[in-house]
C-alpha atoms as a PDB file:
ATOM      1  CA  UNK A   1     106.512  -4.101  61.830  1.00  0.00           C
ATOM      2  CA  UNK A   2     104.083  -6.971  60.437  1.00  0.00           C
ATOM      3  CA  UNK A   3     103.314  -5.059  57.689  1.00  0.00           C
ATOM      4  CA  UNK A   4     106.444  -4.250  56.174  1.00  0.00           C
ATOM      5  CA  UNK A   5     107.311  -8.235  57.370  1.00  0.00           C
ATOM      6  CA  UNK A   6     104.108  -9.795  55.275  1.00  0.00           C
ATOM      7  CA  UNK A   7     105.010  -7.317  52.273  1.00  0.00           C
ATOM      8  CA  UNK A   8     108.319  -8.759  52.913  1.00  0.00           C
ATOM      9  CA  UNK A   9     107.066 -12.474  52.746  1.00  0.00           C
ATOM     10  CA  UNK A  10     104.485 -11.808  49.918  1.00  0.00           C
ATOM     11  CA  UNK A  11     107.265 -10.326  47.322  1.00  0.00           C
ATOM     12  CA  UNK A  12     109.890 -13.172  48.542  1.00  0.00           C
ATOM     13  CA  UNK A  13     107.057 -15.504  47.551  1.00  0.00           C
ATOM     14  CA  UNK A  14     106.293 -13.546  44.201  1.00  0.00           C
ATOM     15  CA  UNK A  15     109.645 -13.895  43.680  1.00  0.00           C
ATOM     16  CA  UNK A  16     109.939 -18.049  43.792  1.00  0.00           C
ATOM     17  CA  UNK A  17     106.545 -18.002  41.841  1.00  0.00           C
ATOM     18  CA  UNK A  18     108.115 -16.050  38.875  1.00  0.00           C
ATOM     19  CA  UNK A  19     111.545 -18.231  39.246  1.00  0.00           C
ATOM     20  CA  UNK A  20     109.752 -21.557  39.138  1.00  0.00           C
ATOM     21  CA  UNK A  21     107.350 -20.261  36.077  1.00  0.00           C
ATOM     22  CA  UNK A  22     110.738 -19.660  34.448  1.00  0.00           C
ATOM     23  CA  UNK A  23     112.237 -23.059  35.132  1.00  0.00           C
ATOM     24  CA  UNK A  24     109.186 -24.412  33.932  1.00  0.00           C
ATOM     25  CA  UNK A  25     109.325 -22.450  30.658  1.00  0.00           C
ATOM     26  CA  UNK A  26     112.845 -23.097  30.404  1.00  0.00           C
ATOM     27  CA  UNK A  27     112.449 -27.033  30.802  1.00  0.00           C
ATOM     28  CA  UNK A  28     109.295 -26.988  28.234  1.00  0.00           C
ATOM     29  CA  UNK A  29     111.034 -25.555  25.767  1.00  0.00           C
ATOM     30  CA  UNK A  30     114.167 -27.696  26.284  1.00  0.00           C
ATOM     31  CA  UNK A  31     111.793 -30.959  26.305  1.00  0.00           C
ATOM     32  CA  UNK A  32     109.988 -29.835  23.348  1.00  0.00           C
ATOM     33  CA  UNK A  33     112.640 -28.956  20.876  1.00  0.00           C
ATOM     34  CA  UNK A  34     114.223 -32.454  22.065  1.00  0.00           C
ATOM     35  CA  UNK A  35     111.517 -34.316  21.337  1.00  0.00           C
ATOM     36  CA  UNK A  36     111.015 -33.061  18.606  1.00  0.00           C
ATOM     37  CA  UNK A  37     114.135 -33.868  17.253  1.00  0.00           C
ATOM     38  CA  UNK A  38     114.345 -36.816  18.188  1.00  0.00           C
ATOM     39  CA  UNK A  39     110.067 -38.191  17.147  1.00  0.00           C
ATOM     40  CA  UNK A  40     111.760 -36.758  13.667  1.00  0.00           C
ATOM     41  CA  UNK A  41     114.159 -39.132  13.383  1.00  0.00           C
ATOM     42  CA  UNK A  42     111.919 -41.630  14.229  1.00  0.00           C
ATOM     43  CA  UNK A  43     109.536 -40.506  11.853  1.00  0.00           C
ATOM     44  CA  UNK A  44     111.940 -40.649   9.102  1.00  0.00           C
ATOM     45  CA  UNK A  45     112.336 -44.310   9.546  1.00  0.00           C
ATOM     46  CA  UNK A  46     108.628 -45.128  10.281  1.00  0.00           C
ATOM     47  CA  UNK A  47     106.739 -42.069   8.264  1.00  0.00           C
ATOM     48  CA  UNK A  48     103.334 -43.396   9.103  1.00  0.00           C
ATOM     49  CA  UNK A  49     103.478 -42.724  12.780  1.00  0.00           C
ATOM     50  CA  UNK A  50     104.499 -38.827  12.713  1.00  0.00           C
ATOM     51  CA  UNK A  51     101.179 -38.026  13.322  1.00  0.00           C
ATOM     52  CA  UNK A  52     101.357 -40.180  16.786  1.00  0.00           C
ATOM     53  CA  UNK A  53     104.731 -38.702  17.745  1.00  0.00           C
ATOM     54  CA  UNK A  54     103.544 -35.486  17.287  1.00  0.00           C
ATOM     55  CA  UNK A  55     100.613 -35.987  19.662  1.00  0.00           C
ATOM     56  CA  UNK A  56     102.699 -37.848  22.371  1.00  0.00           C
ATOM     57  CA  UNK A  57     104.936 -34.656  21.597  1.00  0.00           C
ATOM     58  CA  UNK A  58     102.428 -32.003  22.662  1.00  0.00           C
ATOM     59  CA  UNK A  59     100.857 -34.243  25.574  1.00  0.00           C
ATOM     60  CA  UNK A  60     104.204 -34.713  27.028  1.00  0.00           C
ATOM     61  CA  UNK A  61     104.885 -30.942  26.743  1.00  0.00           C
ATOM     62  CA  UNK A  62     101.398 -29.838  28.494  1.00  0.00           C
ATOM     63  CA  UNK A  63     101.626 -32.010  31.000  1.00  0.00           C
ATOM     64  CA  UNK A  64     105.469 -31.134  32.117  1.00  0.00           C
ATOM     65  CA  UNK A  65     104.105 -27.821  31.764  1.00  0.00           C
ATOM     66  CA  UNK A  66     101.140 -28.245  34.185  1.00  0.00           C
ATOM     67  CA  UNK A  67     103.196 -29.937  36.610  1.00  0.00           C
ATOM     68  CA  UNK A  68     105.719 -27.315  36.608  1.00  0.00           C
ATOM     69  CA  UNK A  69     103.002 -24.462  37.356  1.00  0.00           C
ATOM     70  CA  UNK A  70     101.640 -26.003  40.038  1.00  0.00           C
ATOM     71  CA  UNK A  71     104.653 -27.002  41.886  1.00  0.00           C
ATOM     72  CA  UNK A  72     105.887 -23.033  41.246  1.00  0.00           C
ATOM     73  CA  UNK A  73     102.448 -22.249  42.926  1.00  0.00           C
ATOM     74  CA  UNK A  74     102.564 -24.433  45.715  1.00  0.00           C
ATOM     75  CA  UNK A  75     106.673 -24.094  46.678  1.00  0.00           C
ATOM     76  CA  UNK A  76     105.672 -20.140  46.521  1.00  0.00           C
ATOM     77  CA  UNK A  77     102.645 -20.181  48.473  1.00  0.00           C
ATOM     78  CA  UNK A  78     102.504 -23.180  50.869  1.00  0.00           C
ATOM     79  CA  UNK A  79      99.179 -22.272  52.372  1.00  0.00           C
ATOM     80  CA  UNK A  80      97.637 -22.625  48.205  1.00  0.00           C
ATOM     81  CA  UNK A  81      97.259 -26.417  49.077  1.00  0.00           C
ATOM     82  CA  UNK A  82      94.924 -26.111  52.014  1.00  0.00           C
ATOM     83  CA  UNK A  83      93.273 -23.329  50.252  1.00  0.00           C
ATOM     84  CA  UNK A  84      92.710 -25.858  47.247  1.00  0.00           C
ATOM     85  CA  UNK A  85      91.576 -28.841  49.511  1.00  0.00           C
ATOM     86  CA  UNK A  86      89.190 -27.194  50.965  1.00  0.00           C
ATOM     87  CA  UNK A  87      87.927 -25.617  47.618  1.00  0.00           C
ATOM     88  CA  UNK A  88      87.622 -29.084  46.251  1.00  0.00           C
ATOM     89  CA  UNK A  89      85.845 -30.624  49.983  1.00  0.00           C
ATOM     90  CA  UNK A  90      83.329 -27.270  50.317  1.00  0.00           C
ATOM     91  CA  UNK A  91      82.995 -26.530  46.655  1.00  0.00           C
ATOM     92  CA  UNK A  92      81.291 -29.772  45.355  1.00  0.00           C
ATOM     93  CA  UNK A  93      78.450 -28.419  43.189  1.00  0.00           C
ATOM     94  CA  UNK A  94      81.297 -26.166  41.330  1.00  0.00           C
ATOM     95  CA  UNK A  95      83.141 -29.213  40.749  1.00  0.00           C
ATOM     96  CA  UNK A  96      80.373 -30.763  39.149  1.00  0.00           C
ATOM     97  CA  UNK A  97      79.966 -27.625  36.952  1.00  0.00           C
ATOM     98  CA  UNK A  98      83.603 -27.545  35.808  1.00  0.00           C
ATOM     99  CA  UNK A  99      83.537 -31.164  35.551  1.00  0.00           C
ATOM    100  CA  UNK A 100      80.831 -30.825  33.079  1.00  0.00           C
ATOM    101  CA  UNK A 101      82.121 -28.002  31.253  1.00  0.00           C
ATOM    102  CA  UNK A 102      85.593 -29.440  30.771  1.00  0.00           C
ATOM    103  CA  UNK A 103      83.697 -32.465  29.602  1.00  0.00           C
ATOM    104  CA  UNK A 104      84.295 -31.763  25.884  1.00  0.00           C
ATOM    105  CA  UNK A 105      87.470 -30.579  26.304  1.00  0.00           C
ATOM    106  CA  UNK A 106      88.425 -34.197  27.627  1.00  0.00           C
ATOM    107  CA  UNK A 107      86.688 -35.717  25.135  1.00  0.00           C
ATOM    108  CA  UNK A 108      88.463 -33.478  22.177  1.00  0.00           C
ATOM    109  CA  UNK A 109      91.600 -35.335  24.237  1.00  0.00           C
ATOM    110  CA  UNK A 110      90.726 -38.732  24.047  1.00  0.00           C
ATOM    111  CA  UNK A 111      89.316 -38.333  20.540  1.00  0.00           C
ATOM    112  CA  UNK A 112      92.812 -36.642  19.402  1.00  0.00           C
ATOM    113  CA  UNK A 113      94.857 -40.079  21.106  1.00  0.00           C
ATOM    114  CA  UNK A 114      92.310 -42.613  19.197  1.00  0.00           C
ATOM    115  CA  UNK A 115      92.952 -40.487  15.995  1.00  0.00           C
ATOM    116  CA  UNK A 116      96.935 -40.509  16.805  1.00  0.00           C
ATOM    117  CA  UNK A 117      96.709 -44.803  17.258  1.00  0.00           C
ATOM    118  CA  UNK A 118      93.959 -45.561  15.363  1.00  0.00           C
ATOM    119  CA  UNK A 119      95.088 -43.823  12.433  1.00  0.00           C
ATOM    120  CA  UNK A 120      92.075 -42.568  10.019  1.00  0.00           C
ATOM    121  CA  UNK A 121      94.448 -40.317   8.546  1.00  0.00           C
ATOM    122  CA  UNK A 122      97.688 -38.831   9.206  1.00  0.00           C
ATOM    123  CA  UNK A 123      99.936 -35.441   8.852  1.00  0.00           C
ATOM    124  CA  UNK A 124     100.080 -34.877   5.334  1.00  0.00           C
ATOM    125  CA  UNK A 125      97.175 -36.924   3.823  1.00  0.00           C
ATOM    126  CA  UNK A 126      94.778 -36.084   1.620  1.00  0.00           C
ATOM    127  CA  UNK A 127      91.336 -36.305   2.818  1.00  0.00           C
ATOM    128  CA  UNK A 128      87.336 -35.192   1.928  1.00  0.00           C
ATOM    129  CA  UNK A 129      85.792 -33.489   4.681  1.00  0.00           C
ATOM    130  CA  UNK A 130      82.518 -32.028   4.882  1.00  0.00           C
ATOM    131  CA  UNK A 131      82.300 -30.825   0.922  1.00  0.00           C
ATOM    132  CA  UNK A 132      86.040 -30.003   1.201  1.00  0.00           C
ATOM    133  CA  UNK A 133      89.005 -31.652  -0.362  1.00  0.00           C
ATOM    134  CA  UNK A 134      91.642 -30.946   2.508  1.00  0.00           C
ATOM    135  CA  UNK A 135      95.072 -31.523   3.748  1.00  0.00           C
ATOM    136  CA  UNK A 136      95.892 -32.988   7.427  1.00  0.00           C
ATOM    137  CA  UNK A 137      98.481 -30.387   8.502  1.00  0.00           C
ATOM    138  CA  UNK A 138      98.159 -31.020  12.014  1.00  0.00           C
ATOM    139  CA  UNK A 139      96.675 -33.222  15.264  1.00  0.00           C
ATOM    140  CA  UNK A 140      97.116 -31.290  18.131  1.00  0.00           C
ATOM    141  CA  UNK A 141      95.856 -31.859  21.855  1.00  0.00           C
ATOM    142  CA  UNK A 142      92.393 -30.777  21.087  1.00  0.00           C
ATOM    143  CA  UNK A 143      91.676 -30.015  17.667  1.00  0.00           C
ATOM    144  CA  UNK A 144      92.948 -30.909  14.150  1.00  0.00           C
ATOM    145  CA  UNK A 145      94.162 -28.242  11.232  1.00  0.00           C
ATOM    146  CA  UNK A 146      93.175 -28.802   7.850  1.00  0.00           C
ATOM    147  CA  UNK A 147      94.314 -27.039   4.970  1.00  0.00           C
ATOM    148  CA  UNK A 148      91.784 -27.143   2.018  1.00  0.00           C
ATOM    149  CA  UNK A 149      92.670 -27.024  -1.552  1.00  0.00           C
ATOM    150  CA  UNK A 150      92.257 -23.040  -1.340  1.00  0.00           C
ATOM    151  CA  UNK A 151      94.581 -22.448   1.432  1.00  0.00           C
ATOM    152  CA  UNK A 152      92.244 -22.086   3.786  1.00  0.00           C
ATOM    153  CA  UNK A 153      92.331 -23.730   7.722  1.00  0.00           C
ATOM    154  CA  UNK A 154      90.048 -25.664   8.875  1.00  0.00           C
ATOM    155  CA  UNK A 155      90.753 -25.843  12.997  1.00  0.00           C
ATOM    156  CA  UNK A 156      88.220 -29.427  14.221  1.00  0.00           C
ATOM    157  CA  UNK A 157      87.901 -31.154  17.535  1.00  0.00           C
ATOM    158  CA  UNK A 158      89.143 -33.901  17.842  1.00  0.00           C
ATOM    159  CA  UNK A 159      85.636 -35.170  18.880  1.00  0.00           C
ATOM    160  CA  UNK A 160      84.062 -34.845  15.395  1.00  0.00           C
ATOM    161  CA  UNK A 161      86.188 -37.243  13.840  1.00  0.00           C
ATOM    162  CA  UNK A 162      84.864 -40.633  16.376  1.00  0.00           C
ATOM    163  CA  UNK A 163      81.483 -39.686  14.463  1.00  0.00           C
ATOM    164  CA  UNK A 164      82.166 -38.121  10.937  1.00  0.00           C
ATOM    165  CA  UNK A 165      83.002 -39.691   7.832  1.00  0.00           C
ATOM    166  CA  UNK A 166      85.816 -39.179   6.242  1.00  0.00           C
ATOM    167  CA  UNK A 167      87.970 -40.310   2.501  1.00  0.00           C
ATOM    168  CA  UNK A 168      91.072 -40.539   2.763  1.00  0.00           C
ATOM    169  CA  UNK A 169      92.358 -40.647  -0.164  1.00  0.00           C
ATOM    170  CA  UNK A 170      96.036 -41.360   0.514  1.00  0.00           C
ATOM    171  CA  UNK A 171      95.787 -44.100   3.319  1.00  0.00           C
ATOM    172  CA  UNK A 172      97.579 -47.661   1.849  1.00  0.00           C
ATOM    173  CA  UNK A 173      97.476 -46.339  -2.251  1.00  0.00           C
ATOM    174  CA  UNK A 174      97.194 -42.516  -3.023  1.00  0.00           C
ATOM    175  CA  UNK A 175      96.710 -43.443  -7.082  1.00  0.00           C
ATOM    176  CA  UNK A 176      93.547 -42.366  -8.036  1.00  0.00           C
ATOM    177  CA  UNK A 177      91.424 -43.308 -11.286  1.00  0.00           C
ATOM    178  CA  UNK A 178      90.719 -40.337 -13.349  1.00  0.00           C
ATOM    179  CA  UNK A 179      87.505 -40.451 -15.236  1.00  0.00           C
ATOM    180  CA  UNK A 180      86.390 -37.510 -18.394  1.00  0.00           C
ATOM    181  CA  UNK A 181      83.360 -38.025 -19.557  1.00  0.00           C
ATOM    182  CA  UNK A 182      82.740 -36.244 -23.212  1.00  0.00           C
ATOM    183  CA  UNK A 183      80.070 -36.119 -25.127  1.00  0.00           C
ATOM    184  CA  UNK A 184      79.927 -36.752 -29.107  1.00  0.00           C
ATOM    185  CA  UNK A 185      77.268 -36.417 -31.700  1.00  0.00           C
ATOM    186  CA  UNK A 186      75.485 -39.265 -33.241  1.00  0.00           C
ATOM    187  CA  UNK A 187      77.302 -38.603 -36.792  1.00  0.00           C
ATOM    188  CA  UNK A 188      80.839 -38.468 -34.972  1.00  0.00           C
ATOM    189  CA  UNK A 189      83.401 -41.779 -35.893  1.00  0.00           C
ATOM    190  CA  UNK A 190      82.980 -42.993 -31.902  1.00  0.00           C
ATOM    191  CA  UNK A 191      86.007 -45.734 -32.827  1.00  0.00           C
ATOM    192  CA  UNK A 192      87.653 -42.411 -33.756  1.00  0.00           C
ATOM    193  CA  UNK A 193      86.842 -40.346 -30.836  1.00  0.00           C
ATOM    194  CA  UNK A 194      87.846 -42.884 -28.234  1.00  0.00           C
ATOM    195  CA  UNK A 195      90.650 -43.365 -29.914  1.00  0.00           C
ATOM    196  CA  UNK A 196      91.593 -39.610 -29.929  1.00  0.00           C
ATOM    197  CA  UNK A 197      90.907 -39.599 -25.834  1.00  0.00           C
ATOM    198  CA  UNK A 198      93.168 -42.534 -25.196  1.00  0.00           C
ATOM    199  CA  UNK A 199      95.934 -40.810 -27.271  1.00  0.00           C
ATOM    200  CA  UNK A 200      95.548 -37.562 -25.458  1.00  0.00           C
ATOM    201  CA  UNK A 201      95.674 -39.433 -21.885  1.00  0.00           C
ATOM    202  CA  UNK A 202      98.986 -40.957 -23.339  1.00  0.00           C
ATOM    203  CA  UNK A 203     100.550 -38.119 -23.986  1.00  0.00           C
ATOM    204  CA  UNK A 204      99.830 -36.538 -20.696  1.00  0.00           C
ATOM    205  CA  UNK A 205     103.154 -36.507 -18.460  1.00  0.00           C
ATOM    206  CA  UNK A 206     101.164 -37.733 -15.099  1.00  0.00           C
ATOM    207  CA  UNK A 207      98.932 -40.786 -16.792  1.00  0.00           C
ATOM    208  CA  UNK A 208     100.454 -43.532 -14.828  1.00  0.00           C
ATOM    209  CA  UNK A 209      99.539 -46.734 -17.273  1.00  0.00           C
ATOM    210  CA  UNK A 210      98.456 -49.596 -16.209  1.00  0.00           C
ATOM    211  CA  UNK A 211      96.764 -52.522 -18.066  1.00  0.00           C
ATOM    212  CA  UNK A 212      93.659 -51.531 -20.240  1.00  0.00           C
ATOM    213  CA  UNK A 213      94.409 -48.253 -18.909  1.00  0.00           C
ATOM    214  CA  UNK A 214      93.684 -45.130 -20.177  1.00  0.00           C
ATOM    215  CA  UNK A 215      90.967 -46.553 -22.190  1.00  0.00           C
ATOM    216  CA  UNK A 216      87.776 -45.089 -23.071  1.00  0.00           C
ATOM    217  CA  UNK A 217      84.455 -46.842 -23.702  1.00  0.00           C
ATOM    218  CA  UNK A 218      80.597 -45.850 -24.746  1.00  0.00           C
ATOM    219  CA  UNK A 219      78.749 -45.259 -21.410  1.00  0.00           C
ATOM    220  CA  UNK A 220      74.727 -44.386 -22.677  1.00  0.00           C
ATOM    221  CA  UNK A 221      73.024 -43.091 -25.564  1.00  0.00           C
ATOM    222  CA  UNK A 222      71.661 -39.230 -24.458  1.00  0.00           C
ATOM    223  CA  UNK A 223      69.287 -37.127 -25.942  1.00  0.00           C
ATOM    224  CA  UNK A 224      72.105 -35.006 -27.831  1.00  0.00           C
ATOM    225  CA  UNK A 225      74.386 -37.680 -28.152  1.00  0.00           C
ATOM    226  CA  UNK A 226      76.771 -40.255 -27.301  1.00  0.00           C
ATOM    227  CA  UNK A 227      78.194 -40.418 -23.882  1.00  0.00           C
ATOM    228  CA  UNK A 228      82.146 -41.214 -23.722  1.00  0.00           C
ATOM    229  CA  UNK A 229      84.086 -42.134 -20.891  1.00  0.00           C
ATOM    230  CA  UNK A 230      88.047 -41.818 -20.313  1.00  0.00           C
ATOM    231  CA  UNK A 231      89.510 -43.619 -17.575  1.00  0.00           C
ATOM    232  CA  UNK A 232      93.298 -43.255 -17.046  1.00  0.00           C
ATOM    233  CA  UNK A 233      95.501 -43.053 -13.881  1.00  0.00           C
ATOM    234  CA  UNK A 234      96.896 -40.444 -11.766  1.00  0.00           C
ATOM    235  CA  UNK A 235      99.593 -40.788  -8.809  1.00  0.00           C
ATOM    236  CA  UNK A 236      97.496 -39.118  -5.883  1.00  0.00           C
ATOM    237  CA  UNK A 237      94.462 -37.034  -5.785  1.00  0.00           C
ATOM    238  CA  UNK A 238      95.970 -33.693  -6.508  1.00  0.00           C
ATOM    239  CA  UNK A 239      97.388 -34.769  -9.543  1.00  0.00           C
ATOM    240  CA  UNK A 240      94.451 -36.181 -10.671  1.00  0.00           C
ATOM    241  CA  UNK A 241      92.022 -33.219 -10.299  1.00  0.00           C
ATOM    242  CA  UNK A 242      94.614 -31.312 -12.378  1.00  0.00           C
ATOM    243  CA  UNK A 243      95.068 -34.197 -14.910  1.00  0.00           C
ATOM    244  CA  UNK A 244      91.294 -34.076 -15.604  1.00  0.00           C
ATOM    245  CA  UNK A 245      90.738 -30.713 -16.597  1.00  0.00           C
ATOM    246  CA  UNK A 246      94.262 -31.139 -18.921  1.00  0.00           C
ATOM    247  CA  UNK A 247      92.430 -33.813 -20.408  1.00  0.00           C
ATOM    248  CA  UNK A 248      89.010 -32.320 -20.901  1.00  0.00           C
ATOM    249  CA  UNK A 249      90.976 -29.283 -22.510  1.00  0.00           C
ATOM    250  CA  UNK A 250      93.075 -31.574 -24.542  1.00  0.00           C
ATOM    251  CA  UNK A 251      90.031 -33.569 -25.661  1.00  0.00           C
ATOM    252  CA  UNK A 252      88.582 -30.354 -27.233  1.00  0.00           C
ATOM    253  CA  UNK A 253      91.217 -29.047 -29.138  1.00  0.00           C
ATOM    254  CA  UNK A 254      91.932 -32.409 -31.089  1.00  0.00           C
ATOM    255  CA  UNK A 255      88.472 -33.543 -31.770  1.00  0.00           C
ATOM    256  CA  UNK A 256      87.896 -29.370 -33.648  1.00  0.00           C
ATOM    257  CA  UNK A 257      91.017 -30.761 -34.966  1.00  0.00           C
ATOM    258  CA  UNK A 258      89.555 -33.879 -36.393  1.00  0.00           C
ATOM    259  CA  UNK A 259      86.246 -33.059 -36.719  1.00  0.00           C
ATOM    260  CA  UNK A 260      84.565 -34.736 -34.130  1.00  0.00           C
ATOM    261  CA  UNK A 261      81.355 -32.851 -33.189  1.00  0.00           C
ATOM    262  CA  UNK A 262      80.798 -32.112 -29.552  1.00  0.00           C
ATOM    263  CA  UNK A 263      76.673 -32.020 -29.485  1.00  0.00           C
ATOM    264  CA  UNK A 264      74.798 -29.148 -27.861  1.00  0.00           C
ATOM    265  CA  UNK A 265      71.082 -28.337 -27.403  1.00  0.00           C
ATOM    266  CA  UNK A 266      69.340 -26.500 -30.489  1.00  0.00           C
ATOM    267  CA  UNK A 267      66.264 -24.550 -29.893  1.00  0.00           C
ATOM    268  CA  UNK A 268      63.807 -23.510 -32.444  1.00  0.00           C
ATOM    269  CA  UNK A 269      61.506 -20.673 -31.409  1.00  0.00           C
ATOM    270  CA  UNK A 270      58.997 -18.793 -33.119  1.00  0.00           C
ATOM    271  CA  UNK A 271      57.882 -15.958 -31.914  1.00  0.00           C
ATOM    272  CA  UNK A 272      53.384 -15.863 -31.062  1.00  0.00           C
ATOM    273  CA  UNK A 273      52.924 -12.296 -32.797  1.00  0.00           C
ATOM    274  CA  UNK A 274      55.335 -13.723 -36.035  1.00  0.00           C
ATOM    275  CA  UNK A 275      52.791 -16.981 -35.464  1.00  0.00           C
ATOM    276  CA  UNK A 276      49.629 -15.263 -35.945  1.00  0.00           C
ATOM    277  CA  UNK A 277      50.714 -13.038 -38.619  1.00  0.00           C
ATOM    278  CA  UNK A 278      51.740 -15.873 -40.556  1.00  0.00           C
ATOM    279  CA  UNK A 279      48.754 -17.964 -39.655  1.00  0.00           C
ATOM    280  CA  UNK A 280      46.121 -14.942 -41.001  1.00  0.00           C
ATOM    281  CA  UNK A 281      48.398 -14.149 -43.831  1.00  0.00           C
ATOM    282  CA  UNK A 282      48.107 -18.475 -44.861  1.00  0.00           C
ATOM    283  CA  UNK A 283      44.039 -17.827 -44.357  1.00  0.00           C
ATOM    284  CA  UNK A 284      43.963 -14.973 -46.285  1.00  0.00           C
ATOM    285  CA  UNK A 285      45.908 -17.299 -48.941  1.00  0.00           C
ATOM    286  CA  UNK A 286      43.227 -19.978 -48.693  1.00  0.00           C
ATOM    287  CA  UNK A 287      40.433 -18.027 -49.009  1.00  0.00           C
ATOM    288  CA  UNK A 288      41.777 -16.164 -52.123  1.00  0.00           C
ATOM    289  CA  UNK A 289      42.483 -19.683 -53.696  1.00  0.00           C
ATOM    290  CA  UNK A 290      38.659 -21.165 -52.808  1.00  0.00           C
ATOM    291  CA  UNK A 291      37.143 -17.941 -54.083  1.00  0.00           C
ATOM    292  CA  UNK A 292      39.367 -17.693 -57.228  1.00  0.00           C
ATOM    293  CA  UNK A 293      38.203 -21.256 -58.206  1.00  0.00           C
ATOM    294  CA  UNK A 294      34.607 -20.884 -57.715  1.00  0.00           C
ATOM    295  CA  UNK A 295      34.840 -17.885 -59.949  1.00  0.00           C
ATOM    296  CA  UNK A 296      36.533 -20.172 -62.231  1.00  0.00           C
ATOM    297  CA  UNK A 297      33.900 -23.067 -62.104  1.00  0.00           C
ATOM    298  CA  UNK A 298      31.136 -20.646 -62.459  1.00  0.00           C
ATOM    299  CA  UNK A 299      32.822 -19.313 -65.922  1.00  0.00           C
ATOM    300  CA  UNK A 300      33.158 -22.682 -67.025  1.00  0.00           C
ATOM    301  CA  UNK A 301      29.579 -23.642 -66.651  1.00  0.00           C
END
């Protein structure tokens, strides 16, 4: 009889386990899609805080969800809480052990609510990262997702960014100055070229002017040539990597147009077998000339 009783028990208790994992489910998912809803709205009228809401989001979430799994554990299986006090009185070393080990995990925490208030850079910005232009697509509980400018993801801890470096290049004004630097050839009209590079930035549909800008000035005298710079202005980062290579393009075509000479290193060689064969041949020459005119100063006297 006690066995069929505790199987009994044990699947009674399996059952309220399973139940209250369900709730739980049920209520995360309820919680979640209404905060989400509802952090969107507010990020609609304040956009630079999304990136908090959706922290506060997920930490709200996790711990709902934590709280519901344990009180599923310990309504199912009452005797779970003195199992777990006395785990935590006897099992002090192993506490120490998991305390260390979850250390960075806490710390990837705490990191990702300083990034979420402090703000270095939010959903959606355009950063530099470690030799990477990148995109913040996400800041989650314990890492961050960037997306670099190839569509790749870059998945960080949170804890990198309380030490690391970073350019953001959209925090308070995304513009960004967009510099070409073209070379010319000492013979070349500069007043000319420069003005041929400030006509071409003109022209281009995403030069944002500005005053003095696009303008283009001499920057150093080179061993080939003449160094040119073109400075216009761009209306975030993106646009301005494409702008520059428009430009550089752009640049070319008018000055073969106009006959401004882009310089490039010459080379002379000569080859050492050529050399020496030209060298003995020269000898040869000289020695025919001193002979011929001792014969001829010999006949004369």
């Amino acid at each position: 009889m006690i066995g069929p009783l505790l199987g009994e028990a044990f699947f009674q208790s399996l059952a309220i386990f399973i139940t209250g994992l369900a709730v739980t489910f049920i209520i995360v998912y309820l919680v979640n899609r209404a905060l989400a809803k509802y952090f969107h709205r507010l990020a609609v009228r304040v956009p630079h805080l999304l990136t908090t809401y959706a922290f506060l989001r997920r930490l709200a979430v996790s711990i709902i969800a934590l709280i519901g799994v344990m009180a599923a554990t310990f309504t199912a299986f009452p005797e779970a809480q003195g199992a777990v006090a006395s785990i935590f009185v006897a099992a002090g070393f192993t506490s120490i052990v998991i305390g260390l080990a979850a250390q960075s995990s806490l710390s990837n925490i705490i990191s990702g609510m300083l990034v979420s208030l402090s703000q270095p850079f939010r959903i959606g910005d355009a950063i530099y990262f470690r030799n990477d232009f990148c995109f913040v697509e996400d800041v989650r509980l314990m890492h961050t997702v960037l997306r670099t400018w190839d569509n790749r993801r870059l998945v960080v801890p949170n804890s990198i960014f309380q030490s690391e470096v970073i350019i953001n290049y959209s925090v308070e004004d995304p513009t960004m100055m967009v510099p070409v630097y073209v070379q010319v050839s000492y013979e070349s009209d500069l007043e000319k070229a420069m003005q041929i590079m400030v006509d071409v930035a003109r022209r281009h549909p995403d030069c944002l002017p500005a005053e003095n800008i696009p303008n283009a000035v001499v920057m150093e005298f080179q061993d080939s040539g003449i160094l040119l710079r073109l400075l216009s202005r761009a209306k975030d980062q993106p646009t301005a990597w494409r702008m520059a290579r428009d430009l550089l393009l752009e640049i070319k075509k008018e000055f073969d147009r106009q006959g401004i000479e882009i310089p490039y290193p010459r080379r002379y060689l000569v080859a050492e077998r050529e050399l020496k064969e030209q060298m003995a041949s020269l000898t040869s020459a000289i020695k025919e000339l001193s002979e011929a005119l001792k014969s001829a100063g010999g006949k004369a006297s």
